[in-house]
PDB file of N, CA and C in Angstrom:
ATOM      1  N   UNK A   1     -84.289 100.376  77.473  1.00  0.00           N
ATOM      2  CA  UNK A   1     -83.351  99.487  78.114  1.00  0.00           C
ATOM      3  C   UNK A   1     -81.953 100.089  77.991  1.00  0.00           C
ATOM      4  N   UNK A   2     -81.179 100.034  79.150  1.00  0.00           N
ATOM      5  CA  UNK A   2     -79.600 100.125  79.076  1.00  0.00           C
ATOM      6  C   UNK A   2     -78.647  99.659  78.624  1.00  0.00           C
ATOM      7  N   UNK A   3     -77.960  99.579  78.479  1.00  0.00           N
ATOM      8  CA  UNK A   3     -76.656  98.654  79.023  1.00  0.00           C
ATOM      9  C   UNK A   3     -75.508  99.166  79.139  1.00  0.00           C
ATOM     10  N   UNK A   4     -74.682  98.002  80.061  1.00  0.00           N
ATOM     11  CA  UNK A   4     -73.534  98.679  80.859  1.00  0.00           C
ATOM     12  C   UNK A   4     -72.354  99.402  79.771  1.00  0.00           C
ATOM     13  N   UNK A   5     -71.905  99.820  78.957  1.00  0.00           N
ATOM     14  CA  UNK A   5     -71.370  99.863  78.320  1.00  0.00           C
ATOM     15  C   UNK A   5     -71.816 102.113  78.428  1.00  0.00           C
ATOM     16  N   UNK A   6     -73.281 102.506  78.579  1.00  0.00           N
ATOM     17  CA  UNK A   6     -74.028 103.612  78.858  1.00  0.00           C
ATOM     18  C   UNK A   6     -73.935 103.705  79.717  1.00  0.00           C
ATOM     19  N   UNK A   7     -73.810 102.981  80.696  1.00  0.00           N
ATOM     20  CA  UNK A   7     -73.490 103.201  82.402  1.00  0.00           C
ATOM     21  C   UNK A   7     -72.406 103.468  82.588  1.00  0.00           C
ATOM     22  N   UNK A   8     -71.560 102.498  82.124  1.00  0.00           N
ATOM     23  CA  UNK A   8     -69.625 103.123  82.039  1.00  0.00           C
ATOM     24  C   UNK A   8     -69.619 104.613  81.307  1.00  0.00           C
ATOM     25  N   UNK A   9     -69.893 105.135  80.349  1.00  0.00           N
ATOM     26  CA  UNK A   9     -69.657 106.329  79.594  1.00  0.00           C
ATOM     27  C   UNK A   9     -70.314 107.192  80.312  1.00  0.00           C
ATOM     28  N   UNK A  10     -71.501 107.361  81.159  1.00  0.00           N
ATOM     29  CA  UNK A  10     -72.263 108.274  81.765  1.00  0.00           C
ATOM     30  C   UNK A  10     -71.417 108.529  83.166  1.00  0.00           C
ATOM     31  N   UNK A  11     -70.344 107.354  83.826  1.00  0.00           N
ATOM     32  CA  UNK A  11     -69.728 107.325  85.043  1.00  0.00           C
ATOM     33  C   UNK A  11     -68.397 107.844  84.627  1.00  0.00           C
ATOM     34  N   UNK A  12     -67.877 107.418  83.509  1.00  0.00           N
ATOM     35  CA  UNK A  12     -66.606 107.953  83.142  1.00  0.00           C
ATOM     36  C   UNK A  12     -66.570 109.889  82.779  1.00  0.00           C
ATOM     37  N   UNK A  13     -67.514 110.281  83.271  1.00  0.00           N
ATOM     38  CA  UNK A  13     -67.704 111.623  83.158  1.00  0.00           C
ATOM     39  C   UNK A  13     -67.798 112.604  84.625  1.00  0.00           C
ATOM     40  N   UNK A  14     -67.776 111.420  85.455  1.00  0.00           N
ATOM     41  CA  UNK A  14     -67.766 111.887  86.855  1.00  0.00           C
ATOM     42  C   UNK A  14     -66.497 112.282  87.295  1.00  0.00           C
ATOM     43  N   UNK A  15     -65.901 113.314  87.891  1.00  0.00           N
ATOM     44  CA  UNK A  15     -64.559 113.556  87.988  1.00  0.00           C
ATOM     45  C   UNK A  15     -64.538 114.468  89.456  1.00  0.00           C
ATOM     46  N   UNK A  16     -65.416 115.048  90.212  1.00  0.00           N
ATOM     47  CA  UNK A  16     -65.388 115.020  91.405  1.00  0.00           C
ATOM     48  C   UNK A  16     -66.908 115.047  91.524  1.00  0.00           C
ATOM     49  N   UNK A  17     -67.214 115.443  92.985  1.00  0.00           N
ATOM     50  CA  UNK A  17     -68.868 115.278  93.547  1.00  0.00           C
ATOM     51  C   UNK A  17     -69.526 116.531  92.900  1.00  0.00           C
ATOM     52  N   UNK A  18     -68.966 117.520  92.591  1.00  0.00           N
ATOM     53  CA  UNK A  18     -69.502 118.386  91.885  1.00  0.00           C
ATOM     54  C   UNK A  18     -70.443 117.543  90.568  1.00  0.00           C
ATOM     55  N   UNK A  19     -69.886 116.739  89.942  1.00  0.00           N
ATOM     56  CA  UNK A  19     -70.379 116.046  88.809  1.00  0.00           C
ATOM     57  C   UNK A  19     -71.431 114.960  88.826  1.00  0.00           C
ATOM     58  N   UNK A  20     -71.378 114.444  90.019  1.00  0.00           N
ATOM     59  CA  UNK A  20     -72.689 113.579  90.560  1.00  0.00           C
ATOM     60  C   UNK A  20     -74.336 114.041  89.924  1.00  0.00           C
ATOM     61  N   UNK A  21     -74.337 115.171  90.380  1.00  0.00           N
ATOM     62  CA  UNK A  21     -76.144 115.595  89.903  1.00  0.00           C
ATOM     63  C   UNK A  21     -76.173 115.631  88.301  1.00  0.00           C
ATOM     64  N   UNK A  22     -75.320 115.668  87.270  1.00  0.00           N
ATOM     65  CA  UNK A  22     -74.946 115.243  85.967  1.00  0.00           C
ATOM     66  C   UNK A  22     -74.739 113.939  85.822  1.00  0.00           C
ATOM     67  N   UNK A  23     -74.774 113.289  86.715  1.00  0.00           N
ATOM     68  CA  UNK A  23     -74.196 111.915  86.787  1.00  0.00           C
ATOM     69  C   UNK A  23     -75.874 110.905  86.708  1.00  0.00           C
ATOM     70  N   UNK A  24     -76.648 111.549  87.785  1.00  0.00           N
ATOM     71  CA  UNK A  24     -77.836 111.170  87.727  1.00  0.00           C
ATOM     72  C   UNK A  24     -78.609 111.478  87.020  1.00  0.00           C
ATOM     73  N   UNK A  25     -78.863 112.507  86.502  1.00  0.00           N
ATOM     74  CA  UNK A  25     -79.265 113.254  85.079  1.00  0.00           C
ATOM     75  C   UNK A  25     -79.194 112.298  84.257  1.00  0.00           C
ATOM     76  N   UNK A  26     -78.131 111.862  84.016  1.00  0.00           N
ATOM     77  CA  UNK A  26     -77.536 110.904  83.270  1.00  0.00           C
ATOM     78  C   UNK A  26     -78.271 109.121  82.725  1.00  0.00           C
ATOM     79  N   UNK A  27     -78.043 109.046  84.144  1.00  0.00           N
ATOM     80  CA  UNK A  27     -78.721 107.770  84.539  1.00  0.00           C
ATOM     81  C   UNK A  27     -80.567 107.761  84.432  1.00  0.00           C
ATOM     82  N   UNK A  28     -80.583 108.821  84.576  1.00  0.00           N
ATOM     83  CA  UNK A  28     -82.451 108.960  84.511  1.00  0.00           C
ATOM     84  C   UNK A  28     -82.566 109.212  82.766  1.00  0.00           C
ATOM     85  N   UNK A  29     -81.621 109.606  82.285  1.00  0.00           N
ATOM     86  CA  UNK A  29     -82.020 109.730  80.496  1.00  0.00           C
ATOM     87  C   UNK A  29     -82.223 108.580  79.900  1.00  0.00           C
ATOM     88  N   UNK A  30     -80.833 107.608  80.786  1.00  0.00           N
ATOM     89  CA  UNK A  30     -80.941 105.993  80.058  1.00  0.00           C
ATOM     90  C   UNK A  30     -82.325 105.272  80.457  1.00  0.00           C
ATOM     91  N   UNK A  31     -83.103 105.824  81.534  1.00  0.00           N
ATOM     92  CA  UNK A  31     -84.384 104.879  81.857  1.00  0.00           C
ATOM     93  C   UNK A  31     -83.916 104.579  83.082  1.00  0.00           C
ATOM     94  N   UNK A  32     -83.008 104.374  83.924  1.00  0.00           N
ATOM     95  CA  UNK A  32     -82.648 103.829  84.974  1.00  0.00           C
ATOM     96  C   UNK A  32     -83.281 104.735  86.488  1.00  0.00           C
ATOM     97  N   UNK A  33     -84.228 104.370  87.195  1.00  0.00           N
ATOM     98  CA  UNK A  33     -85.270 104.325  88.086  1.00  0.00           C
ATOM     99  C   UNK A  33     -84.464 104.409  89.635  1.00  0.00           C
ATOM    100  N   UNK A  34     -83.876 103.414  89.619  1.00  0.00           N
ATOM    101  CA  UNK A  34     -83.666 103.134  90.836  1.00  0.00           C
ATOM    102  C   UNK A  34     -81.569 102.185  90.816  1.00  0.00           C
ATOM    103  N   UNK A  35     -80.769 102.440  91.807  1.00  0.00           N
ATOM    104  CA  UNK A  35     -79.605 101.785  92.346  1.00  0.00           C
ATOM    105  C   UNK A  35     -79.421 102.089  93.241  1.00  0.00           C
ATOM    106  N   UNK A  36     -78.745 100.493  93.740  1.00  0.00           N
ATOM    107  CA  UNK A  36     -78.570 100.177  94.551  1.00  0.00           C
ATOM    108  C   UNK A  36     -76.713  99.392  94.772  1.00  0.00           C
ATOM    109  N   UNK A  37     -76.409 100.275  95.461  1.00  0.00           N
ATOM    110  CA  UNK A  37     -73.843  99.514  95.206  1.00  0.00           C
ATOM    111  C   UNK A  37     -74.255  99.088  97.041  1.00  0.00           C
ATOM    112  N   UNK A  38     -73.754  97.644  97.065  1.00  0.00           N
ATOM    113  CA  UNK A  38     -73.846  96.742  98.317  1.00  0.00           C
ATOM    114  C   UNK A  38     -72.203  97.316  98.809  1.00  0.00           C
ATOM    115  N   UNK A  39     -72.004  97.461  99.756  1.00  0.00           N
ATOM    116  CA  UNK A  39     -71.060  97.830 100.320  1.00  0.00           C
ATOM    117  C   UNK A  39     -69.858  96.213 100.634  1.00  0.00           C
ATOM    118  N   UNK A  40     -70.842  95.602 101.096  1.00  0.00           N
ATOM    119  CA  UNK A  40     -70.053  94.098 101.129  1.00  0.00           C
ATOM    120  C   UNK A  40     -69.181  93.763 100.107  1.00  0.00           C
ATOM    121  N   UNK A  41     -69.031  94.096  98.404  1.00  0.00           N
ATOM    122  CA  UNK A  41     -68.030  93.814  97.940  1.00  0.00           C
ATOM    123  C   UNK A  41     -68.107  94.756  96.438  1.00  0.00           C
ATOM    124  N   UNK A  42     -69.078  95.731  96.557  1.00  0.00           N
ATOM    125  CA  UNK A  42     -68.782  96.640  95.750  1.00  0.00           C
ATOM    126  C   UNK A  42     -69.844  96.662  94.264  1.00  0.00           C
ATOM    127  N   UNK A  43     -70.743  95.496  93.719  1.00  0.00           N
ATOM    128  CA  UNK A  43     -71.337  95.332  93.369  1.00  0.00           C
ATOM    129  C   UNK A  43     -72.587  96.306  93.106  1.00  0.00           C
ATOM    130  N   UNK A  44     -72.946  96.922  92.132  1.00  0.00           N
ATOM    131  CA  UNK A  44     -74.165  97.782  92.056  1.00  0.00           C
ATOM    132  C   UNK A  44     -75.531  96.727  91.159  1.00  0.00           C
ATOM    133  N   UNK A  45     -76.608  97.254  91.963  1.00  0.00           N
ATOM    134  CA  UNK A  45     -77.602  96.477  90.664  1.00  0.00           C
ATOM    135  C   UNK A  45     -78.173  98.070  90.395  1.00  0.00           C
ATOM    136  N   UNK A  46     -78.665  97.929  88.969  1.00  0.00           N
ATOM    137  CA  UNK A  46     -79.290  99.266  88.354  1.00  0.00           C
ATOM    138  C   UNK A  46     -80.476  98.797  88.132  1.00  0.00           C
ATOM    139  N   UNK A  47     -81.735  99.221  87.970  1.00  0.00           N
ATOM    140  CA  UNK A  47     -83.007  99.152  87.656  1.00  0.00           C
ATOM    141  C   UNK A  47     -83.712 100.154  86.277  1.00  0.00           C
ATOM    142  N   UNK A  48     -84.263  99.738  86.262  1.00  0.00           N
ATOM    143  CA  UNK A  48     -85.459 100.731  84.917  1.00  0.00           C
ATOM    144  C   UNK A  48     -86.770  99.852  85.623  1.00  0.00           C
ATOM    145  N   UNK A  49     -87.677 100.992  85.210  1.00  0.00           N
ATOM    146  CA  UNK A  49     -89.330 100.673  85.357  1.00  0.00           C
ATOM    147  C   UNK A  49     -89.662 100.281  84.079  1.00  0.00           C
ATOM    148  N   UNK A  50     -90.615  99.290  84.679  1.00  0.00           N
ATOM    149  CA  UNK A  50     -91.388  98.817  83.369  1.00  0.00           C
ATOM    150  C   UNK A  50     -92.560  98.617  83.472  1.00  0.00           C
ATOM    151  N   UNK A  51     -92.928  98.893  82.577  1.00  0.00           N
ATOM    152  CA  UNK A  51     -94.602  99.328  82.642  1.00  0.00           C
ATOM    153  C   UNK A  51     -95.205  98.088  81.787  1.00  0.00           C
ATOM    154  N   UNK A  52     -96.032  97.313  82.426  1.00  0.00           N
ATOM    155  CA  UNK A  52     -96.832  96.645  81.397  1.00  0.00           C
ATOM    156  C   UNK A  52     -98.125  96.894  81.384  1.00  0.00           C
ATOM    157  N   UNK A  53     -98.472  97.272  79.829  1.00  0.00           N
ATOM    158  CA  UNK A  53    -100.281  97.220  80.090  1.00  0.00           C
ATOM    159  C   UNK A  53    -100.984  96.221  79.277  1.00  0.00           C
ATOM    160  N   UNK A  54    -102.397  95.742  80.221  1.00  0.00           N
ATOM    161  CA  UNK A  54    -102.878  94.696  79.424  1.00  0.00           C
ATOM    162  C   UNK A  54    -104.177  95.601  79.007  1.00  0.00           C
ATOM    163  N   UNK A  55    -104.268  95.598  77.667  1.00  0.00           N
ATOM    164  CA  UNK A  55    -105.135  95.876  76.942  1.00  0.00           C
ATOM    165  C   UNK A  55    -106.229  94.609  76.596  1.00  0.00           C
ATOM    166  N   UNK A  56    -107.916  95.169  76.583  1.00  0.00           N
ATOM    167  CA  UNK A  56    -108.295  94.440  76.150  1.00  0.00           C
ATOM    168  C   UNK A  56    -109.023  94.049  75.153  1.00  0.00           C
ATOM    169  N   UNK A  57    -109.012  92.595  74.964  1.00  0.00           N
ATOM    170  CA  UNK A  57    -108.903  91.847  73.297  1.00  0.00           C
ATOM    171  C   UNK A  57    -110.301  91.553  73.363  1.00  0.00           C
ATOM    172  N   UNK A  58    -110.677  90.725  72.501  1.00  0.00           N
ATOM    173  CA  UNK A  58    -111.981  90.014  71.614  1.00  0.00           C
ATOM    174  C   UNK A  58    -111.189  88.871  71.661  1.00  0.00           C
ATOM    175  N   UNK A  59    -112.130  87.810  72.797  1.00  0.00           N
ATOM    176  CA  UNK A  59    -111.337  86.506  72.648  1.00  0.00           C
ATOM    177  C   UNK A  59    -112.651  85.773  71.505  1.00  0.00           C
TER     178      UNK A  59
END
């Protein structure tokens, strides 16, 4: 799991487009899968995969 606080420090390292593919590097170390920044007011949602497995028990 992330949090924004790893997202700010991994972005605060971006300093032109050269730095982007470090940027995502970045973002794929924390677990983060998939984003998405809405253009309508600037807002990003970030994602991670999660895997659940059901193992099975002896009921």
């Amino acid at each position: 799991m992330f949090t924004l606080d790893q997202i700010k420090a991994a972005h605060s390292k971006v300093k032109s487009g050269a730095d982007f593919p470090n940027y995502i590097q970045d973002l794929i170390k924390l677990g983060i899968t998939y984003y998405e920044t809405f253009v309508s007011d600037g807002h990003t949602v970030f994602q991670e995969k999660i895997i659940i497995k059901l193992l099975p028990t002896k009921i």
